[in-house]
PDB file of N, CA and C in Angstrom:
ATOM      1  N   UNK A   1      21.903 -13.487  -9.543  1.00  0.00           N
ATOM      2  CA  UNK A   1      20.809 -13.340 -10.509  1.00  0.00           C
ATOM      3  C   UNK A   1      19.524 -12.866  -9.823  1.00  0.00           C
ATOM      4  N   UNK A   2      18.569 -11.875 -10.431  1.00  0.00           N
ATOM      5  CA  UNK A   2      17.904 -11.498 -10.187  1.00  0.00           C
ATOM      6  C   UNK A   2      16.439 -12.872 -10.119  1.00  0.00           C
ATOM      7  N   UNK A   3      15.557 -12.760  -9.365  1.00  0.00           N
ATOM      8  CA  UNK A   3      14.253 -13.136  -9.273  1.00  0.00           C
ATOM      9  C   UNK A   3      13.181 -12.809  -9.430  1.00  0.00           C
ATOM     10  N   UNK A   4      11.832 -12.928 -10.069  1.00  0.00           N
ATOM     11  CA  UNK A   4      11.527 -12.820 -10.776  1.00  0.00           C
ATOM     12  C   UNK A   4       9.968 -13.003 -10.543  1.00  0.00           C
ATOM     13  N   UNK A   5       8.901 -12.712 -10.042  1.00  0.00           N
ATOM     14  CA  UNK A   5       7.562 -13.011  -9.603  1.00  0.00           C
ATOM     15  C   UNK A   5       6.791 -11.860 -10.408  1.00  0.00           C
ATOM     16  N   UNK A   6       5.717 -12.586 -10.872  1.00  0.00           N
ATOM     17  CA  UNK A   6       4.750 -12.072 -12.005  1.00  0.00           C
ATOM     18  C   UNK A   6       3.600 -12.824 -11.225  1.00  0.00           C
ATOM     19  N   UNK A   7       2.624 -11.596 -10.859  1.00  0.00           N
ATOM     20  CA  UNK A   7       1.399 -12.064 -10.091  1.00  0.00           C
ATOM     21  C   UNK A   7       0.289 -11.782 -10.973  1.00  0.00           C
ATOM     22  N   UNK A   8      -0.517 -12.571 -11.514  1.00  0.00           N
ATOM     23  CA  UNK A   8      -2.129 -11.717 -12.036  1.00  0.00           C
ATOM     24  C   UNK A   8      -3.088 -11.603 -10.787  1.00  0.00           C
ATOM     25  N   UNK A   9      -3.215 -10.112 -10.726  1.00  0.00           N
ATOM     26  CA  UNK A   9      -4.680 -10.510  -9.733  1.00  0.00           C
ATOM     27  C   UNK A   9      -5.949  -9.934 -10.514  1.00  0.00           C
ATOM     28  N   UNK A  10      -6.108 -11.090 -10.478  1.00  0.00           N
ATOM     29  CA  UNK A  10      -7.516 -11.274 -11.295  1.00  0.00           C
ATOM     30  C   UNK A  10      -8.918  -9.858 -10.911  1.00  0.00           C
ATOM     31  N   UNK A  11      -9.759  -9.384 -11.383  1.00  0.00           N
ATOM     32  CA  UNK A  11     -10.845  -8.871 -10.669  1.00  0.00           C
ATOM     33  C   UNK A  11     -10.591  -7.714 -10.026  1.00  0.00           C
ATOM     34  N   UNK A  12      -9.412  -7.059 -10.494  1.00  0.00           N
ATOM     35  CA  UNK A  12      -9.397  -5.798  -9.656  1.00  0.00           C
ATOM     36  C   UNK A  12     -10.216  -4.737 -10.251  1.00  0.00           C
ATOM     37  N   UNK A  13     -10.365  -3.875  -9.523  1.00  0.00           N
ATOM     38  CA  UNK A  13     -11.677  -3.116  -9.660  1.00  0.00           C
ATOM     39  C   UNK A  13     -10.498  -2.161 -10.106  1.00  0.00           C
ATOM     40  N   UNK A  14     -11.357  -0.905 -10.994  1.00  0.00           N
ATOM     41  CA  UNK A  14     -10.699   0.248 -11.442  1.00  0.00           C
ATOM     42  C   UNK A  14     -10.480   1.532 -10.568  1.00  0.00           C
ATOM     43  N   UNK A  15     -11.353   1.098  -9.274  1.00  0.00           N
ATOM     44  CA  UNK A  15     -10.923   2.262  -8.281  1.00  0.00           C
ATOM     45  C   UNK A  15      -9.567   1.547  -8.118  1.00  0.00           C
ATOM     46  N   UNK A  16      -9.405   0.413  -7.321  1.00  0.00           N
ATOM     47  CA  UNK A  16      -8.096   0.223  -6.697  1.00  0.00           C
ATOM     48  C   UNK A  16      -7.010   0.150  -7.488  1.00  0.00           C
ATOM     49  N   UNK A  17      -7.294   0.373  -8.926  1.00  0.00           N
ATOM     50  CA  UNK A  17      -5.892   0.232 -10.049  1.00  0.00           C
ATOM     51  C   UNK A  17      -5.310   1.426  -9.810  1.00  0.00           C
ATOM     52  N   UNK A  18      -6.582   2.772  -9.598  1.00  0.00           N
ATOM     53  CA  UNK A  18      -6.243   4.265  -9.318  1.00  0.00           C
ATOM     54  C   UNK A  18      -6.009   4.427  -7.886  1.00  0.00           C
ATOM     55  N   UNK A  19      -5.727   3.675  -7.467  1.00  0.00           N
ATOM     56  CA  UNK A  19      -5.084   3.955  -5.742  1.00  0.00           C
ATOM     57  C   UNK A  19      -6.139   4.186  -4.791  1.00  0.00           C
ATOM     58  N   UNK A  20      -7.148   4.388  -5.672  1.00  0.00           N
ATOM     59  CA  UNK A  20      -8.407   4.536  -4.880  1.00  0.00           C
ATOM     60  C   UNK A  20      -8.852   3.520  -3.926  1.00  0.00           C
ATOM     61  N   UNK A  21      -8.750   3.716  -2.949  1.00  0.00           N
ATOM     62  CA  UNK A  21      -9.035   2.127  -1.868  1.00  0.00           C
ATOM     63  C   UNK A  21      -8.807   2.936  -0.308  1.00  0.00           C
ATOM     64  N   UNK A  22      -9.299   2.399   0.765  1.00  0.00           N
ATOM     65  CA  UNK A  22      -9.357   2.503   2.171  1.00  0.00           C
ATOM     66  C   UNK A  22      -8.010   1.859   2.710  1.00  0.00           C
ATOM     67  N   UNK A  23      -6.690   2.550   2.988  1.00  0.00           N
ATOM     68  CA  UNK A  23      -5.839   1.564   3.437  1.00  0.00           C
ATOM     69  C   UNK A  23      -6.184   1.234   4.992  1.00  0.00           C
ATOM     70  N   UNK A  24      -7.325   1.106   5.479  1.00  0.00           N
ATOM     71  CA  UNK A  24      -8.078   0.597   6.696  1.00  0.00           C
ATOM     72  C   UNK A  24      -8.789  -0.801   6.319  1.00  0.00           C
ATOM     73  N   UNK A  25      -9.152  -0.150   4.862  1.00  0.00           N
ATOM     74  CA  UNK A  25     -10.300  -1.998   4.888  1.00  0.00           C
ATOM     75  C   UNK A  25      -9.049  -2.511   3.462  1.00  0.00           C
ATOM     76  N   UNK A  26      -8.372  -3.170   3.827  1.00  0.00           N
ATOM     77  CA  UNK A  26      -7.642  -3.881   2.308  1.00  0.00           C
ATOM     78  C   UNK A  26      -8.388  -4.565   2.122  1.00  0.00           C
ATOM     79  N   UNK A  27      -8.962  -5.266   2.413  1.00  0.00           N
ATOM     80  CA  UNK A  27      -9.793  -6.326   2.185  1.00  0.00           C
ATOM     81  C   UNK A  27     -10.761  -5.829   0.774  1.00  0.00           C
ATOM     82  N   UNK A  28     -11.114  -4.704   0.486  1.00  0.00           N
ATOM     83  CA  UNK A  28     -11.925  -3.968  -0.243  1.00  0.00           C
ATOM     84  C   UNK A  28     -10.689  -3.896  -1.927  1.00  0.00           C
ATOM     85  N   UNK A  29     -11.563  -4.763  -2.908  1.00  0.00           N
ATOM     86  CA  UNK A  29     -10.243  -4.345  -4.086  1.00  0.00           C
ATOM     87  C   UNK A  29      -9.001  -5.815  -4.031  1.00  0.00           C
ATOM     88  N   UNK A  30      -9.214  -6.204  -2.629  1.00  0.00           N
ATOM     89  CA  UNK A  30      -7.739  -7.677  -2.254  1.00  0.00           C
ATOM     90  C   UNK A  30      -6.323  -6.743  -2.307  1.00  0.00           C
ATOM     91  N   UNK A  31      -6.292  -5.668  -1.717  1.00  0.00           N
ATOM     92  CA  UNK A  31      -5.229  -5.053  -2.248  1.00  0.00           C
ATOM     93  C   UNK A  31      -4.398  -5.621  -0.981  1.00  0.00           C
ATOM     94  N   UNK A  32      -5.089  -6.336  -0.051  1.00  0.00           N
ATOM     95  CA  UNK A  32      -4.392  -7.547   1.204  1.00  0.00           C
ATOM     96  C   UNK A  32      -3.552  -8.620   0.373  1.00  0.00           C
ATOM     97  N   UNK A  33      -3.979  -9.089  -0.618  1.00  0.00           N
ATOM     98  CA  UNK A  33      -2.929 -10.290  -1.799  1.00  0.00           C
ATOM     99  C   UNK A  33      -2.038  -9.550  -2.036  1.00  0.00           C
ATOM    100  N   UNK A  34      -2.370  -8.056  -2.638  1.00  0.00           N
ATOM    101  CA  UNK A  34      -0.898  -7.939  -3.103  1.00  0.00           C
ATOM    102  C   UNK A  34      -0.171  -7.389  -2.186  1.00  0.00           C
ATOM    103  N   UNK A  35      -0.222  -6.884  -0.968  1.00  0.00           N
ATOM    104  CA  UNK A  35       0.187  -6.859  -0.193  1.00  0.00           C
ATOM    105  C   UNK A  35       1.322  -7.615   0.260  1.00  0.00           C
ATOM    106  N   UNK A  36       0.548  -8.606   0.447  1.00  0.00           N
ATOM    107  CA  UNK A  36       0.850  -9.857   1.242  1.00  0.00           C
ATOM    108  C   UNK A  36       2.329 -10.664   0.224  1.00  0.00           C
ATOM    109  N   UNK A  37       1.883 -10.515  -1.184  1.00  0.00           N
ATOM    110  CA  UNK A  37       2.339 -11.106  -2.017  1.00  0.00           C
ATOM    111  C   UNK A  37       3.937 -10.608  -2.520  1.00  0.00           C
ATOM    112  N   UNK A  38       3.905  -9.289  -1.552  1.00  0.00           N
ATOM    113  CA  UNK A  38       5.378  -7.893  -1.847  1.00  0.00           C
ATOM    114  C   UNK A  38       6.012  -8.137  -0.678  1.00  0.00           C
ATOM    115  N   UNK A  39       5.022  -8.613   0.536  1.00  0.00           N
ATOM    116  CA  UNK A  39       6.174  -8.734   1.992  1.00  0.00           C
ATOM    117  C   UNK A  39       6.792 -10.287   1.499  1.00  0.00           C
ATOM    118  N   UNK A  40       5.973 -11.221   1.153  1.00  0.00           N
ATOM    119  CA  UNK A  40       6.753 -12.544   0.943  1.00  0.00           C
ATOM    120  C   UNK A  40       7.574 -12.721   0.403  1.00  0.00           C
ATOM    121  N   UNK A  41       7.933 -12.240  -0.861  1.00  0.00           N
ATOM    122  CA  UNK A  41       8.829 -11.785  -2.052  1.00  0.00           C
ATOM    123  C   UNK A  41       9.855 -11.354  -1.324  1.00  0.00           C
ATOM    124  N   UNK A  42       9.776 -10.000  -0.806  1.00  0.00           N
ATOM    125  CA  UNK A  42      11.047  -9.229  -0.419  1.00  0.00           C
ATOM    126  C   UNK A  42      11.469  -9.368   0.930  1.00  0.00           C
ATOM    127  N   UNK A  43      10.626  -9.925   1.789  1.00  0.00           N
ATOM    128  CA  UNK A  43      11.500  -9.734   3.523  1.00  0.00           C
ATOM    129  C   UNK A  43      11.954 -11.322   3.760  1.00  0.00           C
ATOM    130  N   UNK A  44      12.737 -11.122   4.516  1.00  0.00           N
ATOM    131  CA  UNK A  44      12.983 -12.667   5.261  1.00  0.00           C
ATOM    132  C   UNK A  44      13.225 -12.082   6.918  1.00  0.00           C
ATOM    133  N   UNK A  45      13.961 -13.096   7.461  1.00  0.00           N
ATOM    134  CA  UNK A  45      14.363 -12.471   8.988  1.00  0.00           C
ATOM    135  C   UNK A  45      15.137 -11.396   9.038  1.00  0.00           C
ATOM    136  N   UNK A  46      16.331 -11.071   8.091  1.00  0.00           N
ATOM    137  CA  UNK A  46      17.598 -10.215   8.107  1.00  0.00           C
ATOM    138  C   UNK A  46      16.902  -8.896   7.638  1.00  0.00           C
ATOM    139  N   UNK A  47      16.345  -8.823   6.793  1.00  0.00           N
ATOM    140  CA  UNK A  47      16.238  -7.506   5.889  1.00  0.00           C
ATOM    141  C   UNK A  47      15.538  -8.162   4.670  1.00  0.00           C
ATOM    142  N   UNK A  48      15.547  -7.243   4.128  1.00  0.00           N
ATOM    143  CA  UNK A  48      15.302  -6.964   2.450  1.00  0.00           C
ATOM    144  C   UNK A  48      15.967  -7.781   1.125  1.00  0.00           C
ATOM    145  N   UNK A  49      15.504  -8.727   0.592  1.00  0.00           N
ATOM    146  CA  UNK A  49      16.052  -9.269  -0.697  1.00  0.00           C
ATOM    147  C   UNK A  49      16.273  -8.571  -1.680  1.00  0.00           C
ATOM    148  N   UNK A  50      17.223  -8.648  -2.060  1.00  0.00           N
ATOM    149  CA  UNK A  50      17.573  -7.174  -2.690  1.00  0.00           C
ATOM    150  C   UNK A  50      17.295  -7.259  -4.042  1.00  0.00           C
ATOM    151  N   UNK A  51      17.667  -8.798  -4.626  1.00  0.00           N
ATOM    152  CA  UNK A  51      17.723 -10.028  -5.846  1.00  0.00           C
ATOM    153  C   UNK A  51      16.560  -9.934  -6.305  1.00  0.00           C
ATOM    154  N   UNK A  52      15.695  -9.406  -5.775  1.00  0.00           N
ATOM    155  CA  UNK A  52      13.869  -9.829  -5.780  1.00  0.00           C
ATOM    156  C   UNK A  52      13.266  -8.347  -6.617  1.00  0.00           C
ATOM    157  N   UNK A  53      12.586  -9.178  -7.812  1.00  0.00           N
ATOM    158  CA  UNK A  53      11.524  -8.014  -8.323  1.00  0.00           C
ATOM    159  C   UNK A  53      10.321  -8.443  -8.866  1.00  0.00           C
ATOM    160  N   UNK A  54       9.103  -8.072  -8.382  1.00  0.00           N
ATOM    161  CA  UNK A  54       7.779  -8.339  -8.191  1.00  0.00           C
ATOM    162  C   UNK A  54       7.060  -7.574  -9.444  1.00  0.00           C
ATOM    163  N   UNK A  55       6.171  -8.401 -10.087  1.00  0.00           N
ATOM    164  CA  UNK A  55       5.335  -7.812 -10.754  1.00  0.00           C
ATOM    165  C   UNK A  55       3.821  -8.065 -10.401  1.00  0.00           C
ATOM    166  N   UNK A  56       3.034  -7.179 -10.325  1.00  0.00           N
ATOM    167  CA  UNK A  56       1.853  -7.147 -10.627  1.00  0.00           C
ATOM    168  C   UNK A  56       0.451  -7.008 -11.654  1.00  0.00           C
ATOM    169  N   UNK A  57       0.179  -7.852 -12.066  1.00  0.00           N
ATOM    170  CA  UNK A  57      -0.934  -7.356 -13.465  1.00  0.00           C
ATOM    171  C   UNK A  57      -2.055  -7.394 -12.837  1.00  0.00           C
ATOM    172  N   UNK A  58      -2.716  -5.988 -13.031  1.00  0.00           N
ATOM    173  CA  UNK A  58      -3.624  -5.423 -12.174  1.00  0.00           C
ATOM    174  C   UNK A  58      -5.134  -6.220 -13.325  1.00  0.00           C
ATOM    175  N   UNK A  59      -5.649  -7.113 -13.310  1.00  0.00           N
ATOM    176  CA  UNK A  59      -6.630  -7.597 -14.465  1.00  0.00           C
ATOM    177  C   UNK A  59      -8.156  -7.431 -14.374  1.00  0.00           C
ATOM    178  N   UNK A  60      -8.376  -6.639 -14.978  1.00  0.00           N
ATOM    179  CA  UNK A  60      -8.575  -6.587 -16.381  1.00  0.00           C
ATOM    180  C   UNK A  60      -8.138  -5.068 -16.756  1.00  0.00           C
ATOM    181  N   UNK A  61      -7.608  -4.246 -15.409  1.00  0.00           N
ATOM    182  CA  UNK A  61      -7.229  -2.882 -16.001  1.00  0.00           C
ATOM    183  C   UNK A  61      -6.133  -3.000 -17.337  1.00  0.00           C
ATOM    184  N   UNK A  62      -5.139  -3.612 -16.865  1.00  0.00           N
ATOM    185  CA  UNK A  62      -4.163  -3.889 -17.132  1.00  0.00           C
ATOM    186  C   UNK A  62      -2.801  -2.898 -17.305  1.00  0.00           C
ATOM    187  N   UNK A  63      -2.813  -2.259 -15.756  1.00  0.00           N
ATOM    188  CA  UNK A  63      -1.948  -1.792 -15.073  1.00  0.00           C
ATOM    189  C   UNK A  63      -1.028  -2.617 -14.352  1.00  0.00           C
ATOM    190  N   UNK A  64       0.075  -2.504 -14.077  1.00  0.00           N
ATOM    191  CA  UNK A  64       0.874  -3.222 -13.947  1.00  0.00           C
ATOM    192  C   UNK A  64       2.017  -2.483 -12.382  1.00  0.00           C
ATOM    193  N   UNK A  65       2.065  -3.425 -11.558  1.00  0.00           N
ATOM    194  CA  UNK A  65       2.717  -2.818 -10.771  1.00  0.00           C
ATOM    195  C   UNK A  65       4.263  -3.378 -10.122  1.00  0.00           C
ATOM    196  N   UNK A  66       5.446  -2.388 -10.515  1.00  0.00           N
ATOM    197  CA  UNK A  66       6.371  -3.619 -10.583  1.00  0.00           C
ATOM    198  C   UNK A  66       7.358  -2.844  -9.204  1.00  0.00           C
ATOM    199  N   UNK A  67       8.271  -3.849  -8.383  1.00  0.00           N
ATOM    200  CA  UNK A  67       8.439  -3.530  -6.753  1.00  0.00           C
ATOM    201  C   UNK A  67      10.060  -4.090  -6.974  1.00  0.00           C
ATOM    202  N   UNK A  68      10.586  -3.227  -7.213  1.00  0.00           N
ATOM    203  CA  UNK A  68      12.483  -4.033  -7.447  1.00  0.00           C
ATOM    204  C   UNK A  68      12.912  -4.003  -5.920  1.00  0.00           C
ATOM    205  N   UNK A  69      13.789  -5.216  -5.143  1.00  0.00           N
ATOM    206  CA  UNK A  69      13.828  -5.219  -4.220  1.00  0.00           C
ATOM    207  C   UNK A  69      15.354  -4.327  -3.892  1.00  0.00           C
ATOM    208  N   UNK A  70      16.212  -4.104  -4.644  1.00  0.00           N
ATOM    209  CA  UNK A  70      17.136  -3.179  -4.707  1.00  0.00           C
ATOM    210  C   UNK A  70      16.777  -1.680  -4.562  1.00  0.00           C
ATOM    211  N   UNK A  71      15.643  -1.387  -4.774  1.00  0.00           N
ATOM    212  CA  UNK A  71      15.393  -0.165  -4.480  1.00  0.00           C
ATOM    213  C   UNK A  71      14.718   0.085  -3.625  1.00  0.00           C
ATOM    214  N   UNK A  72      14.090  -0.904  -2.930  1.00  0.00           N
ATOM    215  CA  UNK A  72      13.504  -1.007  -1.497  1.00  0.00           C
ATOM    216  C   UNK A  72      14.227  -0.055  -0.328  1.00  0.00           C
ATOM    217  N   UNK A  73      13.408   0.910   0.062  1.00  0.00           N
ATOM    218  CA  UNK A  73      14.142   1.177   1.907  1.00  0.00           C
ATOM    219  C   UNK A  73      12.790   1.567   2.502  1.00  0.00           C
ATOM    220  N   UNK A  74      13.114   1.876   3.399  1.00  0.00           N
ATOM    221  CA  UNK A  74      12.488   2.672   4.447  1.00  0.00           C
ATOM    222  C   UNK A  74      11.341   2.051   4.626  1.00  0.00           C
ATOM    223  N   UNK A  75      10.733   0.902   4.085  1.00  0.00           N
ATOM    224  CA  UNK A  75       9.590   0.086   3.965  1.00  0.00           C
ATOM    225  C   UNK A  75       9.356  -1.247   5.129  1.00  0.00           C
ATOM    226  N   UNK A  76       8.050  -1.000   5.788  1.00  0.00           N
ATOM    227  CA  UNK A  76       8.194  -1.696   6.678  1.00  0.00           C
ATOM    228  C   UNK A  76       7.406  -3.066   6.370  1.00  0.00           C
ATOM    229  N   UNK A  77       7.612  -4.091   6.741  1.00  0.00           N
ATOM    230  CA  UNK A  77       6.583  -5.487   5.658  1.00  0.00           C
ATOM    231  C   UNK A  77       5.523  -5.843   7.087  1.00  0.00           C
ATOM    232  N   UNK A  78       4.883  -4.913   6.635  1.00  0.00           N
ATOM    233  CA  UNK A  78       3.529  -4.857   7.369  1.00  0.00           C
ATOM    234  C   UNK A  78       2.667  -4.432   6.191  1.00  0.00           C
ATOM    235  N   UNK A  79       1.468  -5.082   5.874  1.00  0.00           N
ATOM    236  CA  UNK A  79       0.141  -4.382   4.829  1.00  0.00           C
ATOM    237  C   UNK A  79      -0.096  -3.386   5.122  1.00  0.00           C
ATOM    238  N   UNK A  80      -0.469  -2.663   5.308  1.00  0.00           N
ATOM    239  CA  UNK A  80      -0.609  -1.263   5.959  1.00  0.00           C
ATOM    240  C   UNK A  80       0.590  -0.637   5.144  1.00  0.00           C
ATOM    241  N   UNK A  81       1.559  -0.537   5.660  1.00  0.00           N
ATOM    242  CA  UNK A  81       2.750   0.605   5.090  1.00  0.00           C
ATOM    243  C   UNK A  81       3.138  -0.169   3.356  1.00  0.00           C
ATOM    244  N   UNK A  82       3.228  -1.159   2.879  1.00  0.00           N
ATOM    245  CA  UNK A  82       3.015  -1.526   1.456  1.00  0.00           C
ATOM    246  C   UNK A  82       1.917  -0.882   1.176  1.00  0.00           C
ATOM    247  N   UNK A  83       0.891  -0.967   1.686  1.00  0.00           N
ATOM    248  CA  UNK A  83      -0.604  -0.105   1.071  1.00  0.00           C
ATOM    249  C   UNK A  83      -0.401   0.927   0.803  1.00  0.00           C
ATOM    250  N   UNK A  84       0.049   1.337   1.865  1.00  0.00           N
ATOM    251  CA  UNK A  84       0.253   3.201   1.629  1.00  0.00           C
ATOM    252  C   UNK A  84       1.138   3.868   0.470  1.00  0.00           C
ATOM    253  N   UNK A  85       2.348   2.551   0.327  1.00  0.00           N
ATOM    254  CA  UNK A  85       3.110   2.980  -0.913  1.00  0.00           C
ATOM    255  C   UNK A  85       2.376   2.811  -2.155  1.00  0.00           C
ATOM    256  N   UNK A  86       2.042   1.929  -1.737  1.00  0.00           N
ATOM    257  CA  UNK A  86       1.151   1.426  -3.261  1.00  0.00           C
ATOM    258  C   UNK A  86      -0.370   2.396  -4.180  1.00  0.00           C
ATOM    259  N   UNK A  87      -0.278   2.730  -2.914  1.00  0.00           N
ATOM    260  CA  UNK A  87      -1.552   4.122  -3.329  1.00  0.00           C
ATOM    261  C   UNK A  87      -0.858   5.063  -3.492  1.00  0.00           C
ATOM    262  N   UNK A  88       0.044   5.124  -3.424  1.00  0.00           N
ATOM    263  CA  UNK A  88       0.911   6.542  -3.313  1.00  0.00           C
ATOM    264  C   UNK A  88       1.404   6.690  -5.400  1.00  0.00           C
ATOM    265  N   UNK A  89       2.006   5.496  -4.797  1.00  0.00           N
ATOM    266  CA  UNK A  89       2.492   5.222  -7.079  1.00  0.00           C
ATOM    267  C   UNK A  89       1.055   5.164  -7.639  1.00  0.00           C
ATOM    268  N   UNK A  90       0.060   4.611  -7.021  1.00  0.00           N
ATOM    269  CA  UNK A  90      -1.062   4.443  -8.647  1.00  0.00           C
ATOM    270  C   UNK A  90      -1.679   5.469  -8.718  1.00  0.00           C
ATOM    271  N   UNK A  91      -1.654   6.430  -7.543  1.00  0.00           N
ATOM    272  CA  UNK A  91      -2.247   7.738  -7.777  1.00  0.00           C
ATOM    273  C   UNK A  91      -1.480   8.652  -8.571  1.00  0.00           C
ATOM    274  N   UNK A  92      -0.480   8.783  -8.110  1.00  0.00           N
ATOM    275  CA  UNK A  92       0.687   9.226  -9.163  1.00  0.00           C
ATOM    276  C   UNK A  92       0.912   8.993 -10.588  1.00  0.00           C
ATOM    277  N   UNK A  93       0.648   7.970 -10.482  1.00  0.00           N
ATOM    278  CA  UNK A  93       0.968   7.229 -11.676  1.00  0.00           C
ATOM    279  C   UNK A  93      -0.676   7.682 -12.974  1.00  0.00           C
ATOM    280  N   UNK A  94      -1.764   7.849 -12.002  1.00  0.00           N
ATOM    281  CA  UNK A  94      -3.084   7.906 -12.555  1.00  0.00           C
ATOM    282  C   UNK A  94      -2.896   9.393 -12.816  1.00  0.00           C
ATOM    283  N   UNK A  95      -2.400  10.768 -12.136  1.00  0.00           N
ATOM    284  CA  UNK A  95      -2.108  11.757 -12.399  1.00  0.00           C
ATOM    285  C   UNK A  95      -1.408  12.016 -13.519  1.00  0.00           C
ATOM    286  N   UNK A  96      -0.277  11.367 -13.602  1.00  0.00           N
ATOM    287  CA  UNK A  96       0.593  11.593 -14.946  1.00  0.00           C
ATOM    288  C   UNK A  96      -0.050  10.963 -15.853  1.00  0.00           C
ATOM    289  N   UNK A  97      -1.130  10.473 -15.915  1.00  0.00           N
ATOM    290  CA  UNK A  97      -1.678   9.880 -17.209  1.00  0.00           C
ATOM    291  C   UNK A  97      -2.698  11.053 -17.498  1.00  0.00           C
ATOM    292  N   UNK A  98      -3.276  12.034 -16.836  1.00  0.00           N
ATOM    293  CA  UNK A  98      -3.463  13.121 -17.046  1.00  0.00           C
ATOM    294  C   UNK A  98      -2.959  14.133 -18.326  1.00  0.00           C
ATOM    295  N   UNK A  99      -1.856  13.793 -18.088  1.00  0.00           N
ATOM    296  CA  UNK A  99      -0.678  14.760 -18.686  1.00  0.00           C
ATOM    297  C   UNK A  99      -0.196  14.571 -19.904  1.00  0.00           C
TER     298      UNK A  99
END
């Protein structure tokens, strides 16, 4: 059976919903919680939980960011490289809302 984590982070600013953020200062936005909150979820010592899918409610945007651990690779559980993915989808994601 799958697992199941639904995070609110409260206070996020509307740059960092749009990916907009310094992946040097996380600290700027807390985009370090959710960070933090995607390596705990999905890594252990072995690898990758595969069972594991993470949600995020970005609040008060109310963007939503969701991390299935089955589709996880190439991801290293360091903040930094989660950051980078994570700016990578909301920018994307802020583009196609363009459209």
């Amino acid at each position: 059976p799958t697992r199941h984590f639904l995070v609110i982070c409260h206070n996020t600013s509307e740059l960092a919903a749009r990916g907009q953020f310094d992946g040097n200062n996380l600290l700027e936005g807390r985009v370090d919680v959710w960070c933090r909150v995607i390596s705990n979820a999905l890594y252990y010592s072995d690898g990758i939980r595969k069972n594991i899918r993470v949600w995020l409610l970005l609040h008060p945007t109310g963007n939503t960011i969701e991390v299935d651990g089955s589709g996880v690779c190439g991801l290293a559980p360091n903040e930094k490289s989660i950051a980078l993915q994570l700016q990578q989808a909301l920018q994307d994601a802020s583009l196609d809302s363009l459209y």
